[in-house]
Protein backbone atom coordinates (compact mmCIF):
# COMPACT_ATOMS: atom_id res chain seq x y z
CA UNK A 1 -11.43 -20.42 19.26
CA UNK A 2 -14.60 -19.04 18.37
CA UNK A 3 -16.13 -22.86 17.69
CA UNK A 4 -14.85 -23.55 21.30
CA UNK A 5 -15.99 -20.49 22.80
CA UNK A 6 -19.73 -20.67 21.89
CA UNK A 7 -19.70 -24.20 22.54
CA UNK A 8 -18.67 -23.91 26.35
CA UNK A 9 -21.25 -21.06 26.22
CA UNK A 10 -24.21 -22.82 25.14
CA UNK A 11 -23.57 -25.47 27.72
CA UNK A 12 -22.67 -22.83 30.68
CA UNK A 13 -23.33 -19.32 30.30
CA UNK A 14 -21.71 -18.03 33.61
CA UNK A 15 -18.24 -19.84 32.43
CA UNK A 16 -15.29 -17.61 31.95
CA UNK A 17 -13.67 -17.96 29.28
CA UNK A 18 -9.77 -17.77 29.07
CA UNK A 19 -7.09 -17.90 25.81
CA UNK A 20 -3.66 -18.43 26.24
CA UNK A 21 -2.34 -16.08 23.38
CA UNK A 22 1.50 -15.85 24.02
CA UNK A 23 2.15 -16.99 20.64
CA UNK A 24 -1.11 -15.56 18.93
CA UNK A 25 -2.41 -12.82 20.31
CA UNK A 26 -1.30 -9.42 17.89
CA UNK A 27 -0.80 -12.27 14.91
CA UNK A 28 -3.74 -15.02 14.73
CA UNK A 29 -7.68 -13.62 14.48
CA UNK A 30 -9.23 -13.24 18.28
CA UNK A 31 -11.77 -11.13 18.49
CA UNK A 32 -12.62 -11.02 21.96
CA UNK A 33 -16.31 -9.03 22.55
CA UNK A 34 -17.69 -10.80 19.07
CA UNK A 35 -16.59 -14.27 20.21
CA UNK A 36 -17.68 -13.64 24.05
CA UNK A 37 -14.63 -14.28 25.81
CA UNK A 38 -13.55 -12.99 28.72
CA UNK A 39 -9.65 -13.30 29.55
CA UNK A 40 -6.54 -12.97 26.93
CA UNK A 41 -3.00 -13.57 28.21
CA UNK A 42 -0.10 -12.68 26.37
CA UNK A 43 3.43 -11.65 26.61
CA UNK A 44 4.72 -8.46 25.15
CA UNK A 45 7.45 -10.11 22.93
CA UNK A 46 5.48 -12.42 20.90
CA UNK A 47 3.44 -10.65 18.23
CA UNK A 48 3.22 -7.81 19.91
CA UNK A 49 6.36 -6.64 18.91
CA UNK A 50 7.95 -5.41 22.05
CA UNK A 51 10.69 -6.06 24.17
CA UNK A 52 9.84 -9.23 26.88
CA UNK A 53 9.26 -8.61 30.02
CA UNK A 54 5.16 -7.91 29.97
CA UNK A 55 2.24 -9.83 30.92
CA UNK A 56 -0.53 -8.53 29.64
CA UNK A 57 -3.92 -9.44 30.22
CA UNK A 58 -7.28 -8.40 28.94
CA UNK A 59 -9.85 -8.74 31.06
CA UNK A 60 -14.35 -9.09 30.48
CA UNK A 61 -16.76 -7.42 32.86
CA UNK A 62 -17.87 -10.92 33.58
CA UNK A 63 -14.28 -11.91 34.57
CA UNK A 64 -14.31 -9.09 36.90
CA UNK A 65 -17.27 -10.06 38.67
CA UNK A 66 -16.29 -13.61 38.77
CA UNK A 67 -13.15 -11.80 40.73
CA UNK A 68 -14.98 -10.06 43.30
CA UNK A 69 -17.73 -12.89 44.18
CA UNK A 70 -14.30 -15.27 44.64
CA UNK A 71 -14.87 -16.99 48.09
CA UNK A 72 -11.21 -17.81 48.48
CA UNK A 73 -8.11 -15.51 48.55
CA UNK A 74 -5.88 -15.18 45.25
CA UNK A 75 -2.70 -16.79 46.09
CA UNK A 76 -0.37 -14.58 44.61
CA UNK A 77 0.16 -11.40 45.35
CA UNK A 78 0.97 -10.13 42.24
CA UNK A 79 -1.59 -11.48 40.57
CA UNK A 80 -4.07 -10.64 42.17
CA UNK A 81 -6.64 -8.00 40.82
CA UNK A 82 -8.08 -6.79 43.74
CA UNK A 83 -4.64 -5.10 44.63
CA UNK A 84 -4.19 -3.63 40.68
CA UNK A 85 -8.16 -2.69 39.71
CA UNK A 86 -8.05 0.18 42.05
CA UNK A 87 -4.75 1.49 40.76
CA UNK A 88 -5.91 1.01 37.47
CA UNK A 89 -8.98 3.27 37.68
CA UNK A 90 -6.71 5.72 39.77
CA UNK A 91 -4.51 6.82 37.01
CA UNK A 92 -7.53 6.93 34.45
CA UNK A 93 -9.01 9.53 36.77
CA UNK A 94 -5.74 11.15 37.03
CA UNK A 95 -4.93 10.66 40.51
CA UNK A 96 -2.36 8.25 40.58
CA UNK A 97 -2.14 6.03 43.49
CA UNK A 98 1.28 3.67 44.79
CA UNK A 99 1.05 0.00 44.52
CA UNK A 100 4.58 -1.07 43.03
CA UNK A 101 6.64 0.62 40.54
CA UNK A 102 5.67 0.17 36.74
CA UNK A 103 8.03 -1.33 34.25
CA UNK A 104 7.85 2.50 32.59
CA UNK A 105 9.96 1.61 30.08
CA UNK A 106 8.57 -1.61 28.44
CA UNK A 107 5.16 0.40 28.67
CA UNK A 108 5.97 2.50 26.14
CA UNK A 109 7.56 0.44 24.36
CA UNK A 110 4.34 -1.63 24.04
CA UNK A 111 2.80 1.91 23.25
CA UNK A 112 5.21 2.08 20.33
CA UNK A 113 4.09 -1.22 18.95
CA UNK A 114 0.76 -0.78 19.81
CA UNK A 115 0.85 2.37 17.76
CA UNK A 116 2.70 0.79 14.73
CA UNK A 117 0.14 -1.79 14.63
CA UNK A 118 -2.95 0.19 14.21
CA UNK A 119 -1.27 3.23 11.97
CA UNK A 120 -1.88 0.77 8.88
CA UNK A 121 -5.23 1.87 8.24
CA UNK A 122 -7.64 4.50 9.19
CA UNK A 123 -9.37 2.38 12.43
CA UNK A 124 -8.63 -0.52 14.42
CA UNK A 125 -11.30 -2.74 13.03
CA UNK A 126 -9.10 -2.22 9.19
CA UNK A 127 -5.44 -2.24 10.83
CA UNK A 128 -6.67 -5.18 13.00
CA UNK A 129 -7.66 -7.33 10.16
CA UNK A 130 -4.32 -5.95 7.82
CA UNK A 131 -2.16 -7.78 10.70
CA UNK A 132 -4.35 -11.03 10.82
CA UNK A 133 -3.94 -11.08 7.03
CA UNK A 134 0.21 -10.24 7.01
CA UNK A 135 0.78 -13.44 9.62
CA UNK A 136 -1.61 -15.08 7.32
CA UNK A 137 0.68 -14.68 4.42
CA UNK A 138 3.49 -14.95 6.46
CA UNK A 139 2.66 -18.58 7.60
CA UNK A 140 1.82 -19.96 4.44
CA UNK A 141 4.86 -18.45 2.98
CA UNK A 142 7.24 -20.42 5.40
CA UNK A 143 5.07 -23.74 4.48
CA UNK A 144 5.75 -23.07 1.19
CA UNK A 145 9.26 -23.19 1.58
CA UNK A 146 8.97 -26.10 3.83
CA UNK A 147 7.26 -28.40 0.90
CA UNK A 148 9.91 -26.84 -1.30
CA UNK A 149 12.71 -28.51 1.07
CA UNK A 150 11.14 -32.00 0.64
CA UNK A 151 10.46 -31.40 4.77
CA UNK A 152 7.60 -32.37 6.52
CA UNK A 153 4.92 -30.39 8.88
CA UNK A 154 4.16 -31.62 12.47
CA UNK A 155 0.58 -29.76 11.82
CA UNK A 156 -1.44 -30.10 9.50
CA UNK A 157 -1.71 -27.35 7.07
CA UNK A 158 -5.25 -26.83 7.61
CA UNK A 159 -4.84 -26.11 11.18
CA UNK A 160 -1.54 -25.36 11.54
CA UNK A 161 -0.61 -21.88 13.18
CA UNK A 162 0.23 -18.56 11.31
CA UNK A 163 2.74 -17.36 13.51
CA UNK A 164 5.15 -20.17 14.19
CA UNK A 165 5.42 -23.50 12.30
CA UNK A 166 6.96 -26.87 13.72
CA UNK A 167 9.13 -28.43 11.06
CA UNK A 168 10.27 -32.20 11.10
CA UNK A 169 13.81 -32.88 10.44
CA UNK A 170 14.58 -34.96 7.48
CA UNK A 171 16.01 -38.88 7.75
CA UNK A 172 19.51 -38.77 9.31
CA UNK A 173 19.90 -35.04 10.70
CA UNK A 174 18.96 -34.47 14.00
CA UNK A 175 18.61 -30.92 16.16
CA UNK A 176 22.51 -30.94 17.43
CA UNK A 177 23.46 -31.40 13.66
CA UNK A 178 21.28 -28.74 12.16
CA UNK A 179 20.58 -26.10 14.74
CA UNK A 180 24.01 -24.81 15.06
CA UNK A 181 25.07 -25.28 11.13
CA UNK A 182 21.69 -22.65 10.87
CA UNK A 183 22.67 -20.10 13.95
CA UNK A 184 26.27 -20.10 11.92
CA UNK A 185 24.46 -18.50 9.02
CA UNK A 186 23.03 -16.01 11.64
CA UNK A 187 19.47 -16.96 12.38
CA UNK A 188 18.85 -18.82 15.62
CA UNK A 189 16.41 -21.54 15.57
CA UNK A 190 14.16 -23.46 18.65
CA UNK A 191 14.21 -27.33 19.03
CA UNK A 192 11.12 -29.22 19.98
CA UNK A 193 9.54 -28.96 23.08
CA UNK A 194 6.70 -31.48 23.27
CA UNK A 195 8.21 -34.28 25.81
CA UNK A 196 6.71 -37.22 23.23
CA UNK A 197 8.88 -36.08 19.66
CA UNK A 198 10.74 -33.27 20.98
CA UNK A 199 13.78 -34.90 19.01
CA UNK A 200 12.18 -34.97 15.81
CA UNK A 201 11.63 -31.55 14.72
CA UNK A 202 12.75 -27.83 15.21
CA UNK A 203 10.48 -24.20 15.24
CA UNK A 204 10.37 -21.34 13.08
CA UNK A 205 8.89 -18.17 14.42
CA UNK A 206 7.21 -16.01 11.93
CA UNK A 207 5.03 -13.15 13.46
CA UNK A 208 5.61 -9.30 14.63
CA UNK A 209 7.95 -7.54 11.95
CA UNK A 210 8.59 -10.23 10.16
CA UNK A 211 5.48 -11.05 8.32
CA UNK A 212 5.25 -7.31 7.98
CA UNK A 213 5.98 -6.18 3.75
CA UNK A 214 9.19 -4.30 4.59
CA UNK A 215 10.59 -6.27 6.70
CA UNK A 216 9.71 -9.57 4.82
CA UNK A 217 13.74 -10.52 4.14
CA UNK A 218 13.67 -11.44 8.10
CA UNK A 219 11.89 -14.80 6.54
CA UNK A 220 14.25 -15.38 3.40
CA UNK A 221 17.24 -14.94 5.55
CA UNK A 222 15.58 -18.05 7.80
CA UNK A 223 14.84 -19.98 5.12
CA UNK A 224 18.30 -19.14 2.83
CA UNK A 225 19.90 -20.52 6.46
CA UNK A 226 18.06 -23.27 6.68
CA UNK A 227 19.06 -24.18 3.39
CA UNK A 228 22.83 -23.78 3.52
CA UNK A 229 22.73 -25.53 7.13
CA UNK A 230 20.86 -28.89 5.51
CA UNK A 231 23.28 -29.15 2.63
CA UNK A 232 25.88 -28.88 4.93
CA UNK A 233 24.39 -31.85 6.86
CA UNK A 234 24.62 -33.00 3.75
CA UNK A 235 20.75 -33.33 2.75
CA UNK A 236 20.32 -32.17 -1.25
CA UNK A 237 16.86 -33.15 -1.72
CA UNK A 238 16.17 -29.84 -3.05
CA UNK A 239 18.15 -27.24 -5.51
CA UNK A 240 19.44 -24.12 -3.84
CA UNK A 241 16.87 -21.61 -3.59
CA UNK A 242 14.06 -23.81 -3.71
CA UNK A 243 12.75 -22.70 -0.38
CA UNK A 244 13.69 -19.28 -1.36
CA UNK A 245 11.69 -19.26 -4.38
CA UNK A 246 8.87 -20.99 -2.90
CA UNK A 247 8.99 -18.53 0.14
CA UNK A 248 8.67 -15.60 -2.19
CA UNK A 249 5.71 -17.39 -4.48
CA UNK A 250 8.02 -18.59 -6.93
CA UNK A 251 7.67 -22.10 -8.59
């Protein structure tokens, strides 16, 4: 992202610059002033940790002033800043001011998880990079485990995402076979979703909590079920525990 981001700024330096972080943002490095971008979008129950139901977006000074010279009308009304900007700045001067009514209670959630996120170190620059780090670990913990299965990667390693990893199924089990055998062993898996080889492999989702040290046995229970389910699909190209072992930094 940062590549991309200078790039298009180099070539136009009035762009605006948006991410799509629903998966990433909270859990894979962005670092929004340094790289000079202007929008983030995510949703609150990715790797942020709280319950869904929030989109949140982070927004530039630049993207705000592309906003207000816009020539034609946002088309949703929800969406549209020029109806939440003023509330916004309402509240921070204490004077709050009716536009619709919050979702109160997912807002502090997010507070919560905000708060959990940054109490790992003594400022947000140290706590910031502790989390990038943990879903770092995380991710290459669960490819680990993967190798250790015999199963192959839809990305490759070197690119491949630290907060949710696409894993092909093996010759002669397909998603109806395994996905079930693995929600039996209570851990509930995603099938494909790319309309080309949506068939061919499932996804593991490894960010938030579970990349986190003490709550770390979130990804051996995944990978124990994913075990027990392909034996019982009757694929033994590994001995029990392999992915276990190999999960944990075992040989």
């Amino acid at each position: 992202m940062k590549r991309f981001a200078a790039v298009a700024r180099r070539h136009s330096p009035n762009i605006v610059i948006v991410v799509d972080g629903v998966c990433a943002t909270g859990g894979e490095e962005l670092r929004m002033e340094e790289w000079d971008v202007d929008v983030t979008l995510t949703a609150s129950q990715k790797a942020m940790g709280a319950p869904p139901g929030l989109s949140i977006v982070v927004a530039s000074p630049r993207a705000l002033a592309a906003l207000q010279n816009r020539k034609t009308p946002v088309a949703n009304y929800f969406n549209d800043w020029n109806r939440w900007i003023p509330i916004f700045k309402a509240y921070e001067t204490r004077s709050p001011s009716y536009f619709a009514t919050p979702a109160t209670g997912l807002i502090r959630s997010l507070a919560v998880s905000l708060n959990e996120i940054l109490s790992v170190a003594p400022n947000h620059v140290d706590a910031m990079n502790a989390r990038f780090k943990a879903h770092q670990e995380g991710g290459a913990a669960i490819r680990r485990a993967v190798k250790a299965l015999g199963l192959g990667l839809i990305a490759k390693e070197e690119v491949a995402a630290n907060t949710i990893t696409a894993i092909r199924f093996p010759p002669g089990v397909t998603g109806p076979d395994l996905l079930p055998k693995i929600k039996g062993y209570g851990v509930e898996l995603a099938g494909g979703l790319h309309p080309q080889n949506k068939a061919e492999y499932f996804r593991v989702g490894h960010m938030n909590i579970s990349v986190v040290e003490r709550h770390r046995g979130h990804l051996e229970k995944t990978v124990d079920a994913i075990e027990r389910a392909l034996i019982d699909c009757g694929y033994t190209k590994f001995k029990r525990y392999d992915g276990v072992n190999a999960l944990k930094g075992g040989n």
